[in-house]
Protein backbone atom coordinates (compact mmCIF):
# COMPACT_ATOMS: atom_id res chain seq x y z
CA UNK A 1 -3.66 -3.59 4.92
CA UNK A 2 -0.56 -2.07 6.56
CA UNK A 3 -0.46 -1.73 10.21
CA UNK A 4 -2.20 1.05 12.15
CA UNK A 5 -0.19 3.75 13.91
CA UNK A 6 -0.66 6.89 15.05
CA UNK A 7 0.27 10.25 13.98
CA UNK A 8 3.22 12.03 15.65
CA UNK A 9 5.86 14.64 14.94
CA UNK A 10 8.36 12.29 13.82
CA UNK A 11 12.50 12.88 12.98
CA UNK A 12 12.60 15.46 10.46
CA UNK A 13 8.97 17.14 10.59
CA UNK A 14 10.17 20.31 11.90
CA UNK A 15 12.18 21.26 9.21
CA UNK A 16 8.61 21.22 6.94
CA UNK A 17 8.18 20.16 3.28
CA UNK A 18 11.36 20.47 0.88
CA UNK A 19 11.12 21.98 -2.52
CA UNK A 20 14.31 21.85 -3.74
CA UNK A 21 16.76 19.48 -5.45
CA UNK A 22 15.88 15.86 -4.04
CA UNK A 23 18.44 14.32 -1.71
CA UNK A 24 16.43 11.37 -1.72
CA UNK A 25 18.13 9.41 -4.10
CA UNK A 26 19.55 5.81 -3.41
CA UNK A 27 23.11 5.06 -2.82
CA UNK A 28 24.88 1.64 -3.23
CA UNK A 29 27.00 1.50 0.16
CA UNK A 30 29.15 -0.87 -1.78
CA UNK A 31 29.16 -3.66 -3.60
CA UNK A 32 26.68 -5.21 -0.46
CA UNK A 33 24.22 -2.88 0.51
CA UNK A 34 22.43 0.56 -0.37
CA UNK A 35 19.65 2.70 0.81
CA UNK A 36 17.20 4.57 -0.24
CA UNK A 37 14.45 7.50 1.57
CA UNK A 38 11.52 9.16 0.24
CA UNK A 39 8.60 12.11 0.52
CA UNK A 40 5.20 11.86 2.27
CA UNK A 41 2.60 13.73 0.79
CA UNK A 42 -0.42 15.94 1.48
CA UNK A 43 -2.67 16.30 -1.31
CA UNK A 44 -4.22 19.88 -1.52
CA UNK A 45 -6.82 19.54 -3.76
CA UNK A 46 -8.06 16.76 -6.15
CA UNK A 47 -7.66 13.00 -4.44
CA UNK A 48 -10.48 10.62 -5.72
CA UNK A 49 -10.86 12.29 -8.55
CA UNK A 50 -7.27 12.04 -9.83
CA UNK A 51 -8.16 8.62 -9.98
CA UNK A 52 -10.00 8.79 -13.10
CA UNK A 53 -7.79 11.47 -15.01
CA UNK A 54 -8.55 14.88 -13.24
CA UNK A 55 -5.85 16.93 -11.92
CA UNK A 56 -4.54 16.74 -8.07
CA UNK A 57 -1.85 18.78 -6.85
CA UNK A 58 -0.04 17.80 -3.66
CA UNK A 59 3.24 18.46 -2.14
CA UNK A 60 5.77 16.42 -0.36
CA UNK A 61 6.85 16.55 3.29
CA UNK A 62 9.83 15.54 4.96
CA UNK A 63 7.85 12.96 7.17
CA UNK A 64 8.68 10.06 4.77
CA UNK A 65 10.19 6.77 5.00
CA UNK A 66 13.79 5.20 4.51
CA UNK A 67 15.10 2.06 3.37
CA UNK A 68 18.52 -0.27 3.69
CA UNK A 69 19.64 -3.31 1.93
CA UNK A 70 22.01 -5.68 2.69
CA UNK A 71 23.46 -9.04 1.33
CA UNK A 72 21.48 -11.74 2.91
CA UNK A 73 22.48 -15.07 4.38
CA UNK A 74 19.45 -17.06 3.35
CA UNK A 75 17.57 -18.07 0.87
CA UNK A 76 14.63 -15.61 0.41
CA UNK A 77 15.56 -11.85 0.14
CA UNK A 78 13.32 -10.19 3.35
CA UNK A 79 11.90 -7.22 4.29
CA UNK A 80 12.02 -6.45 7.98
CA UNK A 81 9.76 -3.18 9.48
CA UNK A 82 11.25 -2.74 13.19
CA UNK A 83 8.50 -0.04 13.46
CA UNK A 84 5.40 -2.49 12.70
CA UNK A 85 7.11 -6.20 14.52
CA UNK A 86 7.10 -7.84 10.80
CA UNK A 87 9.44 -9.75 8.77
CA UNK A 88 8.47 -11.13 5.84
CA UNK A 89 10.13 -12.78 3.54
CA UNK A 90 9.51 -13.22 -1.32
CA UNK A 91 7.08 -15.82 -1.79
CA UNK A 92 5.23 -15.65 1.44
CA UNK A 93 1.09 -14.99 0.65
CA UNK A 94 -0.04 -14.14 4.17
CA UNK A 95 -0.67 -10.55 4.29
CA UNK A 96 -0.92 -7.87 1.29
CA UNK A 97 2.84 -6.91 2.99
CA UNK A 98 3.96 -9.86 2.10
CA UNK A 99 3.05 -9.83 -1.30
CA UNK A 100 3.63 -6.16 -2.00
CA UNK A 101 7.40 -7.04 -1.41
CA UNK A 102 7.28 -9.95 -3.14
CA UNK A 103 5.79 -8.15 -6.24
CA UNK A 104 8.65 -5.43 -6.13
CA UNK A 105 11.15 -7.93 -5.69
CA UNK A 106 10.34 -9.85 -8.56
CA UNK A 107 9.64 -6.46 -10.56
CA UNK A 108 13.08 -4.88 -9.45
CA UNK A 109 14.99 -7.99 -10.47
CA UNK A 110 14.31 -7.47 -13.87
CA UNK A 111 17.04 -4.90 -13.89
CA UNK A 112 20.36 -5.20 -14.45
CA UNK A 113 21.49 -2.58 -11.54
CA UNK A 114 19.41 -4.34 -9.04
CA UNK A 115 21.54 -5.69 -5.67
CA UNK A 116 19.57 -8.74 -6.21
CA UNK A 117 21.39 -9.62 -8.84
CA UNK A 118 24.12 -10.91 -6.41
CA UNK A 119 21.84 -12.81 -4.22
CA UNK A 120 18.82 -12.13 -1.52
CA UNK A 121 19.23 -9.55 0.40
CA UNK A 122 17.47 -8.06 3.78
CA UNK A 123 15.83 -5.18 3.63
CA UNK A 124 14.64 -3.06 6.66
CA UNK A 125 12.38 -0.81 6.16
CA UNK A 126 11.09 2.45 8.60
CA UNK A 127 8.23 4.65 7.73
CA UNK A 128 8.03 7.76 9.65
CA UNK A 129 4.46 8.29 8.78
CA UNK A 130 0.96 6.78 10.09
CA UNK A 131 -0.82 3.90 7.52
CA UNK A 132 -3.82 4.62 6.84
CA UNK A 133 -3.58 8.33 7.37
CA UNK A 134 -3.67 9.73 3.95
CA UNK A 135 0.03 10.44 3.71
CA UNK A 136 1.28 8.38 1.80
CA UNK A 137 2.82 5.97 4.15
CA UNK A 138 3.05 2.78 1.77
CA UNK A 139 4.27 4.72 -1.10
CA UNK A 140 6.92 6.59 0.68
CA UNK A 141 8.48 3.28 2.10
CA UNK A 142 7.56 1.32 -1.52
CA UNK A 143 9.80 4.62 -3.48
CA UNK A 144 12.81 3.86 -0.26
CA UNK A 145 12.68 0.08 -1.06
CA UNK A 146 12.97 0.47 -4.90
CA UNK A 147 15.94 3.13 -4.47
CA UNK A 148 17.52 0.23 -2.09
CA UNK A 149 17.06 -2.25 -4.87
CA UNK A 150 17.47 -0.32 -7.52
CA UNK A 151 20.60 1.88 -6.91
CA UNK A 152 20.75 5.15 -9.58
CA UNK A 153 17.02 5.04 -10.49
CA UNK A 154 15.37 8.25 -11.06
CA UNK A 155 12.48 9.69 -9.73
CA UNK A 156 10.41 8.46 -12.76
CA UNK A 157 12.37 4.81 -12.86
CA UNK A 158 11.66 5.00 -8.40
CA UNK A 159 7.86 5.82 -8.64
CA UNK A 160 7.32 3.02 -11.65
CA UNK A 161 8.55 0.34 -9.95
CA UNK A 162 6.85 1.16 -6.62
CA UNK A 163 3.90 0.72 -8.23
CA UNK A 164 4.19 -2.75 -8.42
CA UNK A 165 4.20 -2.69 -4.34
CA UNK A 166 1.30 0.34 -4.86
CA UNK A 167 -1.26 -1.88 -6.59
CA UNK A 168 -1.04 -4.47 -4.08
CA UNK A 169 -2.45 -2.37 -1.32
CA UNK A 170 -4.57 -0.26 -3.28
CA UNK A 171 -5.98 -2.35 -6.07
CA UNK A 172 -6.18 0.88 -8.57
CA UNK A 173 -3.50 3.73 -8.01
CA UNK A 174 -3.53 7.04 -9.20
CA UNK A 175 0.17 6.85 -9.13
CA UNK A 176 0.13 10.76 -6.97
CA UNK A 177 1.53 9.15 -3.79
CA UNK A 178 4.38 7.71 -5.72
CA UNK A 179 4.91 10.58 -8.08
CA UNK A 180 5.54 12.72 -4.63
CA UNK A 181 7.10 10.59 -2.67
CA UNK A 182 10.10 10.05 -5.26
CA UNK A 183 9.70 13.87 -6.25
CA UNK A 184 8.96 15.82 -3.23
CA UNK A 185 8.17 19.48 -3.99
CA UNK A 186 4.64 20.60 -4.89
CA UNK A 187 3.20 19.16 -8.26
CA UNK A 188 0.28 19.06 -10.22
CA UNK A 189 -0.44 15.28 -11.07
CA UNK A 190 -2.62 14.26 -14.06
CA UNK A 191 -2.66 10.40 -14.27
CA UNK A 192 -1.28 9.58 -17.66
CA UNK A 193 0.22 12.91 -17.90
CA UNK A 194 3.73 14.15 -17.36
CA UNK A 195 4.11 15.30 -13.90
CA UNK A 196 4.49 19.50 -13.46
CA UNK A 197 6.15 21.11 -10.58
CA UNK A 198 4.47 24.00 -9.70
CA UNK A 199 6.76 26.90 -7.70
CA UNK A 200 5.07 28.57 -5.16
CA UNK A 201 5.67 32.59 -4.74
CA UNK A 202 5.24 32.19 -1.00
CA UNK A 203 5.77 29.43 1.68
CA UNK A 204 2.56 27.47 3.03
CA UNK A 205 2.23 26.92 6.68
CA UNK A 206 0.04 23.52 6.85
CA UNK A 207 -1.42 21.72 10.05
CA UNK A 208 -1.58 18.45 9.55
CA UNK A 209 -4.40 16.62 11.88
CA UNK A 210 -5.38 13.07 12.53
CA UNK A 211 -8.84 11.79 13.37
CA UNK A 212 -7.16 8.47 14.81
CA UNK A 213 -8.83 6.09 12.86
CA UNK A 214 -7.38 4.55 9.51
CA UNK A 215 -8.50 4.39 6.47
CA UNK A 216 -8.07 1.93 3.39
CA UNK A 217 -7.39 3.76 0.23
CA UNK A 218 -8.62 0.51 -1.70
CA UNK A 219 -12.27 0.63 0.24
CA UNK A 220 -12.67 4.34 -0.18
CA UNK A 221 -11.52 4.34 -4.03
CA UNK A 222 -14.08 1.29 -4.24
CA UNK A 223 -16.96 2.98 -2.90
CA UNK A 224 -16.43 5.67 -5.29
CA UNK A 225 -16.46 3.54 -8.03
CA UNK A 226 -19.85 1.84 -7.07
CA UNK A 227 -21.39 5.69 -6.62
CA UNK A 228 -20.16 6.21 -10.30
CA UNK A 229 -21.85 3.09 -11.33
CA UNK A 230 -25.18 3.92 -9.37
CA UNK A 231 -25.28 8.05 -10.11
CA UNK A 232 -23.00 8.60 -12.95
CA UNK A 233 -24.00 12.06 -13.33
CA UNK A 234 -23.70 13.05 -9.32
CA UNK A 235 -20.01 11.72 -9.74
CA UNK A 236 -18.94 13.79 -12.90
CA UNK A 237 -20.57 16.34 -11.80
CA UNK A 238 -18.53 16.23 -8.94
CA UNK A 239 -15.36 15.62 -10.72
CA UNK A 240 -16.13 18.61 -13.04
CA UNK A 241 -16.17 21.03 -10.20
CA UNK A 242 -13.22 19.59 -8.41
CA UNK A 243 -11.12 20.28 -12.05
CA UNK A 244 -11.98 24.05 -11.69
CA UNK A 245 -10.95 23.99 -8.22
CA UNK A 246 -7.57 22.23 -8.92
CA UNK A 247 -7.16 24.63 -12.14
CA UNK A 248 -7.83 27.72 -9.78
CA UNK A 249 -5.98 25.86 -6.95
CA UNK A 250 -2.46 25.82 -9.20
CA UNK A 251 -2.94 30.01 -10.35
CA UNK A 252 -3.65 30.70 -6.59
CA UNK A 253 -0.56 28.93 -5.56
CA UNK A 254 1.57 30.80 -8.69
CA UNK A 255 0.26 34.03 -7.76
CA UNK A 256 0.59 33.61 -3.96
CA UNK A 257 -3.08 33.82 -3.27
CA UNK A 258 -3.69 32.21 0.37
CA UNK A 259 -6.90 33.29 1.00
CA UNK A 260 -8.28 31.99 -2.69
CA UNK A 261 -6.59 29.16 -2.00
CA UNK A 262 -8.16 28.29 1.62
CA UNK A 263 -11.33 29.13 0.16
CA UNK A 264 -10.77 26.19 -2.79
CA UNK A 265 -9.47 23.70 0.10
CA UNK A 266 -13.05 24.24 1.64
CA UNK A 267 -15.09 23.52 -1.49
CA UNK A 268 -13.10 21.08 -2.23
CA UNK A 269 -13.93 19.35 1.08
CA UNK A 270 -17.65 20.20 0.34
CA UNK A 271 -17.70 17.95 -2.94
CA UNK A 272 -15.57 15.28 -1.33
CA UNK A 273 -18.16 15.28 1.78
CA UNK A 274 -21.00 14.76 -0.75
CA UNK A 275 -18.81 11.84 -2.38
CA UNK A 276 -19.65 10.16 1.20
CA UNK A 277 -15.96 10.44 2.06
CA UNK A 278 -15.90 12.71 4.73
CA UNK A 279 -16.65 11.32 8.72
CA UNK A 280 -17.60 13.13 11.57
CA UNK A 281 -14.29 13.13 12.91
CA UNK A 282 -12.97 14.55 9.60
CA UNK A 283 -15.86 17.67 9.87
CA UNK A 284 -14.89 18.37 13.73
CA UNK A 285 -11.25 18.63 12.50
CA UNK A 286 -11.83 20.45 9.58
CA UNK A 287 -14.29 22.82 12.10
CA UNK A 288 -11.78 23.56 14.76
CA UNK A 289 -9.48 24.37 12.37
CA UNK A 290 -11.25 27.05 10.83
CA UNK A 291 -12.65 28.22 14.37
CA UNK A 292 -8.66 28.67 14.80
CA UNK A 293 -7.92 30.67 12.05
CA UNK A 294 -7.02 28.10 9.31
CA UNK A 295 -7.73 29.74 5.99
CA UNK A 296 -9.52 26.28 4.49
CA UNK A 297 -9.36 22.92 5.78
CA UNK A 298 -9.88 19.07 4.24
CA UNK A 299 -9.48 15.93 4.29
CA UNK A 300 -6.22 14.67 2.29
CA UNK A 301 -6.07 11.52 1.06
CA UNK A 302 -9.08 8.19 0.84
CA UNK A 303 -11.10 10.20 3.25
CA UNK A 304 -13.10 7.74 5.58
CA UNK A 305 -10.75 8.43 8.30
CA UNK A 306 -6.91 9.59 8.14
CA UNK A 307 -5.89 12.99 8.38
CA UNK A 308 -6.96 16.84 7.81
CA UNK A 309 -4.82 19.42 6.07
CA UNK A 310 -5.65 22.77 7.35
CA UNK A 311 -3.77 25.91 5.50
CA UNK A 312 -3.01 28.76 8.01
CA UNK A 313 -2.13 32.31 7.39
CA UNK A 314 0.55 32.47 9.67
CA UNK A 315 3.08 30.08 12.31
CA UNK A 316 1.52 31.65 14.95
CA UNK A 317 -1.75 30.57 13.60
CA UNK A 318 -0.91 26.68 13.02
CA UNK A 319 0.14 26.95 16.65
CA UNK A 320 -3.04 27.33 17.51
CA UNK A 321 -5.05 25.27 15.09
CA UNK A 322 -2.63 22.57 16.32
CA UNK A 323 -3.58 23.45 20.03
CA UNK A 324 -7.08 23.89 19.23
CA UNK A 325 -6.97 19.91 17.57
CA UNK A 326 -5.43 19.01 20.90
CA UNK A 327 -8.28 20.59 23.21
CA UNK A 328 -10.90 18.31 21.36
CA UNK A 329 -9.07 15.24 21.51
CA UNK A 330 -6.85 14.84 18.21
CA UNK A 331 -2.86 14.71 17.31
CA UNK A 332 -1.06 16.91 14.65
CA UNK A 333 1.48 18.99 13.45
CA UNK A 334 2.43 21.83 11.70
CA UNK A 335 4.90 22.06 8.76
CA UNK A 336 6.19 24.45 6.08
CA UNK A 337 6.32 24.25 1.93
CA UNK A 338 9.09 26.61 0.64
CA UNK A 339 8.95 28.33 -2.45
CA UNK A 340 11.50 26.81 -4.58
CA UNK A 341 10.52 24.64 -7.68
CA UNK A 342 11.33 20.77 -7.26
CA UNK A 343 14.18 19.65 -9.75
CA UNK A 344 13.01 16.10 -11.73
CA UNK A 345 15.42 13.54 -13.14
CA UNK A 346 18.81 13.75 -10.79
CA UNK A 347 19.14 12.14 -7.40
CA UNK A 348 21.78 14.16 -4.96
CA UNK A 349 23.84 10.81 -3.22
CA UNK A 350 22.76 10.05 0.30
């Protein structure tokens, strides 16, 4: 488990979700240190089911996390997290931290550009978003630590080997919080699939609320898995729908279509909430929202906990969703997704 925190407007929220050309590559500094940043995401429509091949398309936000490497005197490389009060160090076995870094240490010294190749290094890490809040907190600071390691990857080379840290916390990955967080932009994910940008005709406005409690990604994809098992039929059903929504989801997006969309973010939430995924803090979010103004509203991400995405019309409108969150005792945000189609396969120098 990573540590709890809780969700606040952090350095670079306001400016909303970018679209556009990464600038989240990783640098090498010199011959003794580099860095690296990445996306956090908000899934729209399709988490859970993504797991087992259906389509999921989510977008990244500038809330992310950034990473910086530097030749180290000892001899373990380490990862320090200021944010969290950790340091650990390859090797260690304590915690899943510890052995997340270790396992993308070890993966990332397999190649030849790593900065480990020189040595151990220590790494500090800062993640600007809340674990456990369906973000995509550990994959945002997993992408940042392989672009430190790793200077020149690609997206596809950065999102690879940060699922070697992915599967450590999560058991079973889709792969989407990685595939965002070294993309950014909006995309429709497919697990197994290429990834697909899809351009938007017209900005979204999204609140982004959090029911203050987190949530493990592992338990909730676990206790999916055992409903499969028990009512195989319930589940695919389930997943059947939630592939027409994601289908519809993409054309609403291409053609503009708020209102369609909002309308898919709510029965999307209805499947997920018969999934047993949903909480009553989730439902009072996803309620006030909508009492607001918010054209649909969800939970994005495990479920169980974390955060709401609620899709409003307007600015003026995720003012007051956000407001309205605050009234009833809950934190969020608002941000923006511009329409401009995310570029794959070139990382702009920090």
């Amino acid at each position: 488990m990573l540590p709890e925190a809780s969700l606040v407007h952090g350095a670079g929220a306001g400016t909303g979700a970018r679209t556009g050309t990464s600038p989240v590559g990783a640098s090498a500094a010199s011959s003794l240190s580099s860095t690296g940043r990445a996306w956090g995401k908000v899934i729209l429509l399709g988490e859970h089911a993504v797991v087992y091949g259906v389509p999921a398309l989510a977008v990244g936000i500038d809330l992310g996390a950034r990473a910086s490497a530097v030749r180290g005197g000892g001899a373990k490389s380490t990862l320090e997290v200021p944010g969290w009060g950790v340091s650990v160090s390859e090797g260690d076995g304590g915690t899943d931290l510890a052995r997340a870094w270790t396992a993308i240490v070890v993966a990332a010294r397999q190649d030849s550009r790593a900065v480990l190749s020189a040595g151990p290094v220590v790494l500090t890490g800062h993640a600007e978003l809340p674990p456990g809040g369906g973000l995509g907190c550990s994959a945002a600071l997993g992408v940042a630590i392989a672009r430190a390691l790793v200077p020149g990857m690609t997206s596809e080379e950065a999102a690879g080997l940060a699922m070697s840290w992915e599967r450590v916390f999560h058991g079973n990955p889709s792969g989407i919080d990685a595939a965002v967080a070294a993309h950014g932009g909006s995309i429709l994910y497919e697990k197994g699939s290429p990834m697909q940008s899809v351009p938007l005709k017209v900005s979204l406005t999204v609140c982004l609320g959090s029911t203050g409690i987190a949530s493990s990604t592992k338990t909730m994809v676990d206790g999916v898995a055992r409903l499969r098992e028990k009512k195989p039929e319930l589940v695919e059903k389930a997943f059947s729908g939630i592939t027409s929504l994601v289908r519809n989801a993409r054309l609403a997006l291409e053609a503009g279509d708020l209102a369609a969309l909002g309308n898919l973010m709510n029965l999307n939430q209805m499947i997920l909430s018969g999934l047993l995924l949903s909480t009553e803090e989730i439902e009072r979010l996803c309620g006030t929202a909508r009492d607001d103004g918010a054209l649909g509203a969800k939970l994005t991400g495990a479920g169980g906990g974390g955060c709401v995405v609620a899709l409003a019309p307007d600015a003026a409108t995720a003012e007051q969703i956000v407001a309205g969150w605050k009234v009833a005792g809950f934190t969020g945000f608002s941000t923006s997704v511009r329409p401009t189609q995310v570029t794959t396969g070139h990382e702009a120098q920090l």
